[in-house]
Protein backbone atom coordinates (compact mmCIF):
# COMPACT_ATOMS: atom_id res chain seq x y z
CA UNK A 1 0.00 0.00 0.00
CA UNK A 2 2.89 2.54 0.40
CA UNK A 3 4.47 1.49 -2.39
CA UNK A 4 0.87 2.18 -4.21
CA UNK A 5 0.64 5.60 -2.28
CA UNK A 6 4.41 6.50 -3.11
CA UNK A 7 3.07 6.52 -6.94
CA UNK A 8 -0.01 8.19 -6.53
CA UNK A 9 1.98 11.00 -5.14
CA UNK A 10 4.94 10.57 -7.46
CA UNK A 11 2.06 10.70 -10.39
CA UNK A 12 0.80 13.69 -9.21
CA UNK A 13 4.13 15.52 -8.68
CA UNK A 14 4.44 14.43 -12.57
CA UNK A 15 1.12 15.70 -13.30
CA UNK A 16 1.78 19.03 -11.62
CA UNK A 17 5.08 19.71 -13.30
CA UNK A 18 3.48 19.19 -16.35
CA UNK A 19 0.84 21.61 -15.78
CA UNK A 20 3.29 24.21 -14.66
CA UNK A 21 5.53 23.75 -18.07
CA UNK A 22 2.02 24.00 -20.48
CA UNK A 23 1.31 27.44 -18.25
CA UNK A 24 4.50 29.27 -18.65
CA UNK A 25 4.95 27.79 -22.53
CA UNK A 26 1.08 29.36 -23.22
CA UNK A 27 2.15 31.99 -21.01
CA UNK A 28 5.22 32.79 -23.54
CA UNK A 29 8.23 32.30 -20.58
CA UNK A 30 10.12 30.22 -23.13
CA UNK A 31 9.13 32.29 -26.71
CA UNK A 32 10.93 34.98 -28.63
CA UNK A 33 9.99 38.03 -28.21
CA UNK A 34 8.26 39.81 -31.41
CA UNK A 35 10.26 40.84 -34.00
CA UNK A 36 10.43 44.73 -34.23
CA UNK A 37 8.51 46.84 -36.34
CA UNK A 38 8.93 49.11 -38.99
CA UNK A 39 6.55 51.74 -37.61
CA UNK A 40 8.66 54.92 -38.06
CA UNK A 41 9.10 57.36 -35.88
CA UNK A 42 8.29 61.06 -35.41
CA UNK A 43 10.65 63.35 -35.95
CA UNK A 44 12.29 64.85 -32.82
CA UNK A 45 11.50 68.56 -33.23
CA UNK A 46 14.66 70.95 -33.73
CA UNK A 47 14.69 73.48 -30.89
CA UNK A 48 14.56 76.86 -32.27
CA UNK A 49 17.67 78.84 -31.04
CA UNK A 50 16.80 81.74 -28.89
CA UNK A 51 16.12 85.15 -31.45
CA UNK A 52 18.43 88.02 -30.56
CA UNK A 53 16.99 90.89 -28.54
CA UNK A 54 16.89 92.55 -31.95
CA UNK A 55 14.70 90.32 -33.65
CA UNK A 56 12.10 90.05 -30.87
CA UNK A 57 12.25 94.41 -30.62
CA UNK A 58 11.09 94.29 -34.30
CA UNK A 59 8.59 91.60 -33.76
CA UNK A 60 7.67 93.73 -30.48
CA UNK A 61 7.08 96.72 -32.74
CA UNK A 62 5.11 94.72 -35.69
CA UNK A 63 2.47 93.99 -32.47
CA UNK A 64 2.04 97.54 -31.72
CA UNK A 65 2.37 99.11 -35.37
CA UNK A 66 -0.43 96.57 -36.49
CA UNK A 67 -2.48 96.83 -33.44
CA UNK A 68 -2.69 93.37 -31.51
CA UNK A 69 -1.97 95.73 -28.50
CA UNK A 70 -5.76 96.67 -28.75
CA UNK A 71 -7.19 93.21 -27.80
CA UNK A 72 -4.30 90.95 -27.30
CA UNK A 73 -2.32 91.69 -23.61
CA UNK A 74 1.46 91.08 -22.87
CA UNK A 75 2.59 92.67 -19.91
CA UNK A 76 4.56 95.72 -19.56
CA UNK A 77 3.20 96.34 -23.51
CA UNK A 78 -0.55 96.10 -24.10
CA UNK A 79 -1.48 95.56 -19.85
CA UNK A 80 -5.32 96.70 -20.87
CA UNK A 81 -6.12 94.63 -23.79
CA UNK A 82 -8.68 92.08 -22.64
CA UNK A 83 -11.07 91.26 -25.36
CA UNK A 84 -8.68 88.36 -26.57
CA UNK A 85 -6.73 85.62 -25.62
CA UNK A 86 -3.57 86.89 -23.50
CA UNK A 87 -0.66 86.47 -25.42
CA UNK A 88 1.91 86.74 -22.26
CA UNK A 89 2.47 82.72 -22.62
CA UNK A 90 1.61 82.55 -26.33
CA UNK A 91 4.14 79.50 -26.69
CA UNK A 92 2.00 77.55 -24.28
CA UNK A 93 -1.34 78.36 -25.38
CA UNK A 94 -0.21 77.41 -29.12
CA UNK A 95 0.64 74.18 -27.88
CA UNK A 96 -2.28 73.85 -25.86
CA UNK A 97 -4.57 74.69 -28.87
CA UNK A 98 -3.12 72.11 -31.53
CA UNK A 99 -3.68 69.43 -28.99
CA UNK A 100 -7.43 70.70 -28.45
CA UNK A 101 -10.24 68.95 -30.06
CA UNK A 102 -11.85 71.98 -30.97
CA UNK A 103 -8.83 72.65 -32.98
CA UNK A 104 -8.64 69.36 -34.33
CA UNK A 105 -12.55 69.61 -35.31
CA UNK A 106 -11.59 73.11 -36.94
CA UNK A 107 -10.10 74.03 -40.32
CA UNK A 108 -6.68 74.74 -38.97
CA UNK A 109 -4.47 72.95 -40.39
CA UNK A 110 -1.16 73.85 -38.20
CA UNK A 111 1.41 70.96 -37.23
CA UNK A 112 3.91 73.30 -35.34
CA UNK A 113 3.52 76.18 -33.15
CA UNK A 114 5.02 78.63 -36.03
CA UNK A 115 2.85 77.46 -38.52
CA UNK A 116 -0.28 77.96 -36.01
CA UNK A 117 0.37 81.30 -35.33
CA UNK A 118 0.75 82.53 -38.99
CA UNK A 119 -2.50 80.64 -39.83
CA UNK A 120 -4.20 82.33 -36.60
CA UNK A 121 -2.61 85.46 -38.31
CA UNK A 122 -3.25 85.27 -41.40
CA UNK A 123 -6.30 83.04 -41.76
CA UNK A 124 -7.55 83.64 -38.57
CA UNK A 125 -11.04 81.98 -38.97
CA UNK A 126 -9.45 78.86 -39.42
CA UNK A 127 -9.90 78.41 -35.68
CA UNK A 128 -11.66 80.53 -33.12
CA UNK A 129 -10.13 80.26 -29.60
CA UNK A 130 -12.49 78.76 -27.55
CA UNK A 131 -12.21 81.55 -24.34
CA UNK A 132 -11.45 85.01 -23.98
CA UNK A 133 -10.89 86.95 -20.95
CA UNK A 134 -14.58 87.92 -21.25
CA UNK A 135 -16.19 84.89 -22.13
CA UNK A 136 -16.15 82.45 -25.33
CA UNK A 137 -14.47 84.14 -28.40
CA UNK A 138 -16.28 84.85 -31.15
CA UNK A 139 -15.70 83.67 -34.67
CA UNK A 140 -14.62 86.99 -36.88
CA UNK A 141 -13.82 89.15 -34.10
CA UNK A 142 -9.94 89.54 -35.56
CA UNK A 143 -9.51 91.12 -38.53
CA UNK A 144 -8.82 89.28 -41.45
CA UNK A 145 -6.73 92.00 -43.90
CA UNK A 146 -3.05 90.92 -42.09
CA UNK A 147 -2.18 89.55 -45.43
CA UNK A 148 -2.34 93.08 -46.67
CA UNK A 149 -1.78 95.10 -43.19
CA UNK A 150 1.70 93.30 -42.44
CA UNK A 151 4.22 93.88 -45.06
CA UNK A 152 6.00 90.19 -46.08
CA UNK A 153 9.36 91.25 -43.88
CA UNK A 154 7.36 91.94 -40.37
CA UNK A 155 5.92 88.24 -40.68
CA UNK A 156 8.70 86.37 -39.54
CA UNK A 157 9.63 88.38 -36.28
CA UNK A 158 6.22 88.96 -35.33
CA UNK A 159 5.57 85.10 -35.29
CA UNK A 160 8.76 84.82 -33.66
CA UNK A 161 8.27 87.56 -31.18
CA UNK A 162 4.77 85.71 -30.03
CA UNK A 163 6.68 82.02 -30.14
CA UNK A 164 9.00 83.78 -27.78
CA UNK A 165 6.30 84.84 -24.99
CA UNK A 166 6.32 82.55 -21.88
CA UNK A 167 9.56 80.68 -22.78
């Protein structure tokens, strides 16, 4: 009878070890891991160097001489402007905005913070900010004659002025 009970439980040790192999083989302990794929990746954005103090004066006077000082505030330059969006961390509310559903339901069609704020300039019903200082922002409220208010050489430093606000 021991002999017959020494089997039983030498059966069952068998049994068990077996079980234990078919889990961790179904379980993948003992398989290859998947090959890699070919998925590219995104490019890692190029940090823009830093504009010289000349560049973002000219930008600086492109926002006064075409008059986003009379709805859009940055401190110490247009402190009373409140019927848009404030500008004083423009870089951060850019990349708030392309991540936003309403943008991505809108007919912007920005990929990078520079390209955003030209289209916001120049097209600027492509996308309505959702709030204003006063409430929601409403759809035509900024003019839409930049194209023929800025000259072509105040483009470039103005978007690069407004990149530069809250970095």
């Amino acid at each position: 009878m021991r002999d017959t009970k020494q089997t039983q439980v030498h059966h069952l040790a068998i049994l068990f070890s077996a079980l234990l192999i078919s889990l961790a083989v179904a379980c993948g302990a003992n398989s290859t891991p998947p090959p890699p794929t070919n998925t590219p990746r995104p490019p890692t954005p190029t940090p823009e160097p830093r504009p010289s103090a000349a560049q973002l004066a000219v930008g600086k006077a492109v926002f006064i001489r075409v008059g986003c000082v009379q709805c859009h505030k940055i401190t110490g330059i247009s402190d009373n402007a409140v019927s848009a969006p404030s500008l004083d961390d423009a870089y951060h509310l850019v990349i708030n905005a392309l991540k936003s559903p309403e943008y991505k339901k809108s007919q912007g069609k920005a990929k990078t913070p520079r390209e955003f704020i030209i289209e916001s300039i120049m097209e600027p019903d492509a996308f309505t900010y959702p709030t204003c200082p006063q409430g929601p922002c409403v759809k035509g409220t900024m003019p839409n004659n930049y194209n023929v208010i800025i000259r072509p050489d105040e483009l470039e430093p103005l978007v690069t002025f407004l990149l530069w606000q809250g970095r």
